[in-house]
N, C-alpha and C. Protein backbone atom coordinates (compact mmCIF):
# COMPACT_ATOMS: atom_id res chain seq x y z
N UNK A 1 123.82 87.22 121.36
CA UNK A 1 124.59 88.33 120.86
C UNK A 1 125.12 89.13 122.04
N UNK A 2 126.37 89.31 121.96
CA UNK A 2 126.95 90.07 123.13
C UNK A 2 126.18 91.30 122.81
N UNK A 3 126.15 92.50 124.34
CA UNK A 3 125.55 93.51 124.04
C UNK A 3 127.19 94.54 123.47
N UNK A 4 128.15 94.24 123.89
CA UNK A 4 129.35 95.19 123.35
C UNK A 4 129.91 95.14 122.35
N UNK A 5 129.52 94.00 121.35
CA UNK A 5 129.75 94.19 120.19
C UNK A 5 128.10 94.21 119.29
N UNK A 6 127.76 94.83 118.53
CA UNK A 6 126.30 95.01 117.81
C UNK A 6 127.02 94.04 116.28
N UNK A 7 126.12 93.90 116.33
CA UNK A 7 125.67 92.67 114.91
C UNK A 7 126.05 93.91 113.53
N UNK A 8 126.88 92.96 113.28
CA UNK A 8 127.69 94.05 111.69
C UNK A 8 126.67 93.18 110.62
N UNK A 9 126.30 94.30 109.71
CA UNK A 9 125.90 93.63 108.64
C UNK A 9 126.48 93.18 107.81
N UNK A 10 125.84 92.25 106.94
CA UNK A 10 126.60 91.36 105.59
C UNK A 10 127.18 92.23 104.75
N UNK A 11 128.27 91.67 104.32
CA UNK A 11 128.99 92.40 103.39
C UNK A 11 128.88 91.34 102.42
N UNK A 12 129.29 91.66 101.38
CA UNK A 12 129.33 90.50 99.99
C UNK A 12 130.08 90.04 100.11
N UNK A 13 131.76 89.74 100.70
CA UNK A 13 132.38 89.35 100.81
C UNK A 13 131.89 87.53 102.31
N UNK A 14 131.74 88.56 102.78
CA UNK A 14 131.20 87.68 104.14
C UNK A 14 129.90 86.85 103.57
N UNK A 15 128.77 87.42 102.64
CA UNK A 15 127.77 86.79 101.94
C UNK A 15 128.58 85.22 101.43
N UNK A 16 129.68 85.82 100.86
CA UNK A 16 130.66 84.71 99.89
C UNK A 16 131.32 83.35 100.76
N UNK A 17 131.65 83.75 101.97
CA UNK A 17 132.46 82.98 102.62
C UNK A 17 131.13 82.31 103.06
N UNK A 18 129.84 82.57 103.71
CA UNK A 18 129.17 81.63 104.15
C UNK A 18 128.40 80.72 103.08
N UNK A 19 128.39 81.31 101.95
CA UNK A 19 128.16 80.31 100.36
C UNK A 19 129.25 79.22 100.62
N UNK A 20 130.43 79.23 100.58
CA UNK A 20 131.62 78.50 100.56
C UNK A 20 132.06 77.95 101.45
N UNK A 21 131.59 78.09 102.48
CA UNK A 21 131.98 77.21 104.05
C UNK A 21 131.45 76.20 104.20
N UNK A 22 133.24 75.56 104.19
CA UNK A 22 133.31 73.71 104.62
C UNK A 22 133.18 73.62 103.11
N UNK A 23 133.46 73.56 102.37
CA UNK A 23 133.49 73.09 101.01
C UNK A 23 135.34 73.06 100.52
N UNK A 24 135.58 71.97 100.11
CA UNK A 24 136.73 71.47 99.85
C UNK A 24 137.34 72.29 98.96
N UNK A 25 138.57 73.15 98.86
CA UNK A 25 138.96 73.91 97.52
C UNK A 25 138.29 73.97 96.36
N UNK A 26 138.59 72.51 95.96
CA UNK A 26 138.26 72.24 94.32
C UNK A 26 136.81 72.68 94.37
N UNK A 27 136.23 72.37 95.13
CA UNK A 27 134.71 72.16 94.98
C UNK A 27 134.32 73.74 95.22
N UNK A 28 134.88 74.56 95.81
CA UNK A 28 134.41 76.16 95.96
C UNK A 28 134.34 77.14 94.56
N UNK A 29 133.17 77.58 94.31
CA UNK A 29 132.48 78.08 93.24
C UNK A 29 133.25 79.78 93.12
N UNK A 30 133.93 80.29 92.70
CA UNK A 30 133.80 82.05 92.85
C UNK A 30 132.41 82.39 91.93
N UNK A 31 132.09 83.01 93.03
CA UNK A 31 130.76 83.58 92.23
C UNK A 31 130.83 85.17 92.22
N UNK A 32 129.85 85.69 91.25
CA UNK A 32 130.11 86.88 90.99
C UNK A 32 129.10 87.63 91.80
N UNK A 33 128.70 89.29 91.54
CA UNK A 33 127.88 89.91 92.29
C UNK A 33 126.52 89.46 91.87
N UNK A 34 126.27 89.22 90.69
CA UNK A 34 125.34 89.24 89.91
C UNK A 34 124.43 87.96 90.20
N UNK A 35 125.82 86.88 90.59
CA UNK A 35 124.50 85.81 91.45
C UNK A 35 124.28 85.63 92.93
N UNK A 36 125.26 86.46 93.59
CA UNK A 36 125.21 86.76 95.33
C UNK A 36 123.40 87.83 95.26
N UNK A 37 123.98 89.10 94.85
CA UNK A 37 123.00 89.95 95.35
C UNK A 37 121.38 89.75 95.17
N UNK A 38 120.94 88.95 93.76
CA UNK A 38 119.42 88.93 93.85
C UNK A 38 118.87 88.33 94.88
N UNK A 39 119.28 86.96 95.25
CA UNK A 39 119.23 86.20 96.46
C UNK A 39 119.02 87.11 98.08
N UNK A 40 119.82 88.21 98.31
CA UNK A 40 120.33 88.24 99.23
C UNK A 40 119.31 89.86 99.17
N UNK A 41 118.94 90.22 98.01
CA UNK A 41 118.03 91.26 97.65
C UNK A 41 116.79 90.96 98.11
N UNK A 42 116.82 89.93 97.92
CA UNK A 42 115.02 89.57 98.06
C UNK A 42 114.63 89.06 99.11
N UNK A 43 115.62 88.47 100.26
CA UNK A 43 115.47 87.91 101.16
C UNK A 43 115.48 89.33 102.57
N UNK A 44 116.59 89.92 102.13
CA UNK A 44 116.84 91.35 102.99
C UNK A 44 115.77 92.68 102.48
N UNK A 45 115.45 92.83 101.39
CA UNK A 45 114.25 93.97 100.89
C UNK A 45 112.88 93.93 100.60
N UNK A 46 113.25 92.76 99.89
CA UNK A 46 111.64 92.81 99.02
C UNK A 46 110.86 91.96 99.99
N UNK A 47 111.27 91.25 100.49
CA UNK A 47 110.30 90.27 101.71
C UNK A 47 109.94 91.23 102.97
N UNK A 48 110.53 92.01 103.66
CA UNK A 48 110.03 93.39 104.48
C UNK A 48 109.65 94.06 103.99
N UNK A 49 109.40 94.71 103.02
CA UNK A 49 108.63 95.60 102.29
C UNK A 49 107.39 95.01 101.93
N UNK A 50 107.28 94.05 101.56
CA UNK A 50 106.17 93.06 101.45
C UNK A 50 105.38 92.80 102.72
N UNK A 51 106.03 92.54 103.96
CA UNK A 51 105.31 92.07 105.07
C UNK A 51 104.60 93.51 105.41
N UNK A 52 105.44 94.19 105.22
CA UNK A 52 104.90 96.13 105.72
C UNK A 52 104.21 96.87 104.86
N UNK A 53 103.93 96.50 104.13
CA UNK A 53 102.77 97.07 102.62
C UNK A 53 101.63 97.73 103.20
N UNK A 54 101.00 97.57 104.06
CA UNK A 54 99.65 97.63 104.99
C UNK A 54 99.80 99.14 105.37
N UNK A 55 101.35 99.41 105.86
CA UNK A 55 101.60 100.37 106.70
C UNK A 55 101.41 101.69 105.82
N UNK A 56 101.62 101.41 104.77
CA UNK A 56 101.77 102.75 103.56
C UNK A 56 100.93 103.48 104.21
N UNK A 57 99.77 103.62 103.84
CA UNK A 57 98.85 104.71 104.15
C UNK A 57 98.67 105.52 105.86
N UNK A 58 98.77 104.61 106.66
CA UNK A 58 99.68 105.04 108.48
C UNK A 58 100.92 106.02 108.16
N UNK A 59 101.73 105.34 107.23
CA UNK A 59 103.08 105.66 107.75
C UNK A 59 102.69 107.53 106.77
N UNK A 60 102.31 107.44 105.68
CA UNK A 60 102.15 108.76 104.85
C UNK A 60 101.45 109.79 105.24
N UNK A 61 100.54 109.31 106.28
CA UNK A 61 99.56 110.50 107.20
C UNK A 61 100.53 110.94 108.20
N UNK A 62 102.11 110.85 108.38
CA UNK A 62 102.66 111.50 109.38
C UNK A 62 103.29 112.72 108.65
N UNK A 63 103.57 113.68 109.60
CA UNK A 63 104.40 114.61 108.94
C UNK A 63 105.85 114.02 108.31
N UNK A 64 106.01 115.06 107.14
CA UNK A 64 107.36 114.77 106.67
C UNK A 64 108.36 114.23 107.47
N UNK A 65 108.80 115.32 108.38
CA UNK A 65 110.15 115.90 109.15
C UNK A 65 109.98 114.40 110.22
N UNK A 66 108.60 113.53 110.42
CA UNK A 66 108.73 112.46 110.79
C UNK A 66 109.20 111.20 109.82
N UNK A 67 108.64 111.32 109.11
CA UNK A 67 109.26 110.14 107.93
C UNK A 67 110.66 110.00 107.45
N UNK A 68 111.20 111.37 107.42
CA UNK A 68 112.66 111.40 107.23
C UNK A 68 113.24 111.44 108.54
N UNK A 69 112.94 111.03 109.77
CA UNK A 69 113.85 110.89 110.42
C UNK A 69 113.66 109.72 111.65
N UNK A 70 112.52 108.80 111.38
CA UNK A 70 112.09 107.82 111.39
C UNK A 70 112.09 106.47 110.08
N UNK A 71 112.43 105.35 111.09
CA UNK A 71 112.45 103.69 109.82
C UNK A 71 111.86 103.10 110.76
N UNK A 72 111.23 102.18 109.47
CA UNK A 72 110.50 100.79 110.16
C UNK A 72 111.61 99.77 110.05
N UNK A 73 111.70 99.38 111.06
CA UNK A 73 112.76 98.05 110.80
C UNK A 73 111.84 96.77 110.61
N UNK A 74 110.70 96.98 111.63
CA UNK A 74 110.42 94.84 111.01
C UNK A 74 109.67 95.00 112.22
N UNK A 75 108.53 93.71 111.84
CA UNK A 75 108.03 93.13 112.77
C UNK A 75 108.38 91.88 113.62
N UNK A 76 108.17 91.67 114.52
CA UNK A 76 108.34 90.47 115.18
C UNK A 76 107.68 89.94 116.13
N UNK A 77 106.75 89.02 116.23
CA UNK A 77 105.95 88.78 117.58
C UNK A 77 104.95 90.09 117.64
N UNK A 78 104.18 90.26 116.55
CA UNK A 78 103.04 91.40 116.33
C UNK A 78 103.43 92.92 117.48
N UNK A 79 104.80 93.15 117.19
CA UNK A 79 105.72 94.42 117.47
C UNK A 79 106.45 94.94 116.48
N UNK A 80 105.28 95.98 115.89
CA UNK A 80 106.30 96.79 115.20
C UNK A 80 107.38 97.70 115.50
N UNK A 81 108.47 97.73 115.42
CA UNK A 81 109.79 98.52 115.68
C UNK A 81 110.07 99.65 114.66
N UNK A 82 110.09 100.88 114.70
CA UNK A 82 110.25 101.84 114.47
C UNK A 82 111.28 102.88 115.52
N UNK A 83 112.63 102.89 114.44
CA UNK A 83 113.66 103.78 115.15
C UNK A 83 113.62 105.13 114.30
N UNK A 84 114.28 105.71 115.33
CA UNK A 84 114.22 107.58 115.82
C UNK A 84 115.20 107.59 115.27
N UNK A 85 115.85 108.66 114.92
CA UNK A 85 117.31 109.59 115.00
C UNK A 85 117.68 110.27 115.68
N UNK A 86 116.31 110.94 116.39
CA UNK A 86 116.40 111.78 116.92
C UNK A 86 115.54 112.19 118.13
N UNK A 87 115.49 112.40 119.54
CA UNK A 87 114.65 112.24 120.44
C UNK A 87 113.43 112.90 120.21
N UNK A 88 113.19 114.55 120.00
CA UNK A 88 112.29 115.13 119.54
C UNK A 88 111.43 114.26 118.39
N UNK A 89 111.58 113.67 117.67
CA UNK A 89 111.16 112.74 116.73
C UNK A 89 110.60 111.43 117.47
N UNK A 90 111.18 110.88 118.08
CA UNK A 90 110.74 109.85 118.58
C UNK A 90 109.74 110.04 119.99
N UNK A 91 109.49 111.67 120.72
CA UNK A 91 108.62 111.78 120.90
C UNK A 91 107.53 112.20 120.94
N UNK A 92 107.48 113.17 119.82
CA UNK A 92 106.24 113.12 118.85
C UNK A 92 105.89 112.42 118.04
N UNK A 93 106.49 111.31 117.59
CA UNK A 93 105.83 110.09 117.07
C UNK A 93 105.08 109.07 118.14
N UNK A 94 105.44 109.07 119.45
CA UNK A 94 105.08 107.99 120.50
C UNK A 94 103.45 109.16 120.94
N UNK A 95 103.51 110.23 120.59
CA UNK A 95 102.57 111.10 120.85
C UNK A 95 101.50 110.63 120.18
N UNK A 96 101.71 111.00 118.92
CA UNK A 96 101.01 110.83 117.50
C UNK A 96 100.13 109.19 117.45
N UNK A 97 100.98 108.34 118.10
CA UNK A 97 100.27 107.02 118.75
C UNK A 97 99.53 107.08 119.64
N UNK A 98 99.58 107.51 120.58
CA UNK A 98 98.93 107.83 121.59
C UNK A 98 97.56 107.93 121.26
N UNK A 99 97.60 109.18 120.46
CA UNK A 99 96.04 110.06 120.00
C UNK A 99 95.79 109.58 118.91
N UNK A 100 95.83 107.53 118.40
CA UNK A 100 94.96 107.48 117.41
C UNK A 100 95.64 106.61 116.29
N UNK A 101 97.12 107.14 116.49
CA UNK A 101 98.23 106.25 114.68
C UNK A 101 98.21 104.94 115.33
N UNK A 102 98.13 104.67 116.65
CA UNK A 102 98.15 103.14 116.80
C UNK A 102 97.42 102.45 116.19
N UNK A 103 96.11 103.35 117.00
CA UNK A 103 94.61 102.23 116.62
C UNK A 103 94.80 102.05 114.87
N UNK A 104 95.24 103.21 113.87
CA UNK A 104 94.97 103.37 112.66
C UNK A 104 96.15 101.80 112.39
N UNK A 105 97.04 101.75 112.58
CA UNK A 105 97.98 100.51 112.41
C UNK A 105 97.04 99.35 112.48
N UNK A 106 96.78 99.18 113.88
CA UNK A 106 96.45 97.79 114.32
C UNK A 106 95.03 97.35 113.65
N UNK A 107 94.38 98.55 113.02
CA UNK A 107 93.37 98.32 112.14
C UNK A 107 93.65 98.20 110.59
N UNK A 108 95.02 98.94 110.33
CA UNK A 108 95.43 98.13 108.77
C UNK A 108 95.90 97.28 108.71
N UNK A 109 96.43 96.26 110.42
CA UNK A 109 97.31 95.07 109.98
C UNK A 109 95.91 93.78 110.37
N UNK A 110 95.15 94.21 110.21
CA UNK A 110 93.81 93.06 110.67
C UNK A 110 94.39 92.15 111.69
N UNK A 111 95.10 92.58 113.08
CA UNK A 111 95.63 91.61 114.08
C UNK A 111 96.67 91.57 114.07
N UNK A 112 97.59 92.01 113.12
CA UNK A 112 99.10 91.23 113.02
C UNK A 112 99.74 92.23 113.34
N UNK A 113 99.46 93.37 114.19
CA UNK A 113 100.34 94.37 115.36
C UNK A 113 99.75 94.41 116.15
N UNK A 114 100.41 94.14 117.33
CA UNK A 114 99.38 94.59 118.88
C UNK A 114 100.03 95.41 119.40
N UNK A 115 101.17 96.27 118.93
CA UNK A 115 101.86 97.04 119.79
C UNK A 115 103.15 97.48 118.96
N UNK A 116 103.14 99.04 119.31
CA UNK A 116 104.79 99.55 118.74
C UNK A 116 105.58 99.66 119.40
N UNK A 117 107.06 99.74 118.88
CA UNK A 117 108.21 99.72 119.83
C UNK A 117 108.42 100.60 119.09
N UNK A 118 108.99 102.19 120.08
CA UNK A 118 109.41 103.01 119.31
C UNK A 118 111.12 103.56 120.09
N UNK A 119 112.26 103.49 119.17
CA UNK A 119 113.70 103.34 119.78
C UNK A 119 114.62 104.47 119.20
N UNK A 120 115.16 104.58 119.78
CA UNK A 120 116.41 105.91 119.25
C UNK A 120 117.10 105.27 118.76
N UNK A 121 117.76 105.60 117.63
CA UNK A 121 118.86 104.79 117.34
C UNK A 121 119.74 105.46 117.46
N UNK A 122 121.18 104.53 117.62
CA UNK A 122 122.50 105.37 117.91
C UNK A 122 123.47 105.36 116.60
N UNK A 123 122.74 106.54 115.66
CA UNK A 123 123.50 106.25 114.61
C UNK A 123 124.93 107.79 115.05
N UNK A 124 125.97 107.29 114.92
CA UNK A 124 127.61 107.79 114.92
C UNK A 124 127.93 108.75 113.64
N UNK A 125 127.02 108.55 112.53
CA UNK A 125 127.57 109.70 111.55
C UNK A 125 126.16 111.15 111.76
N UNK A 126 126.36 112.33 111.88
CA UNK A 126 126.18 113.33 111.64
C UNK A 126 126.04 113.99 110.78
């Protein structure tokens, strides 16, 4: 992935064209929303929410004003990633690890976190 262009997410449209790519006219299906999105629901929501279930009770012992301005994005390679909005946020959350939310993680994932990544994100709307 180039670093100057960032990875756009799926659109339904773009969902559609990679359903239909390399498939001969005749043979290309129009499909509707109704059979794109469950597929594409369950693979993008309900399967991360599922892998991160553990975290509920970690993530609800933080203050509010952290939860709303903090996301878990995903694990990968027993690194959980959790982005900021906002710097003050992201370093009293790296705090809050420090003194203890780690250990509380790495003891609700029985092994399957050894470490957080905690990131600002550069979100453009205000």
């Amino acid at each position: 992935m180039d670093r100057n262009h960032p990875q756009k997410q799926p659109t339904v449209d773009s969902i559609a064209r990679i359903i239909n790519y390399r498939q001969p006219k005749s043979a290309q299906k129009t499909q509707s929303l109704g059979e794109i999105l469950p597929p594409w629901f369950a693979r993008e929501v309900l399967k991360p929410a599922r892998t991160m279930d553990f975290l509920t009770p970690a993530w609800n012992s933080l203050p509010e004003i952290l939860r709303r301005s903090c996301t878990l994005k995903g694990i990968h390679r027993s690194i959980l990633t959790i982005t900021c909005e906002q710097a003050p946020a992201r370093t009293e959350l790296e705090r809050l690890l420090r003194n203890g939310l780690l250990a509380q993680i790495q003891a609700a994932s029985h092994g399957r976190i050894k470490r957080v990544k905690v990131i600002l994100s550069h979100s453009t709307s205000q």
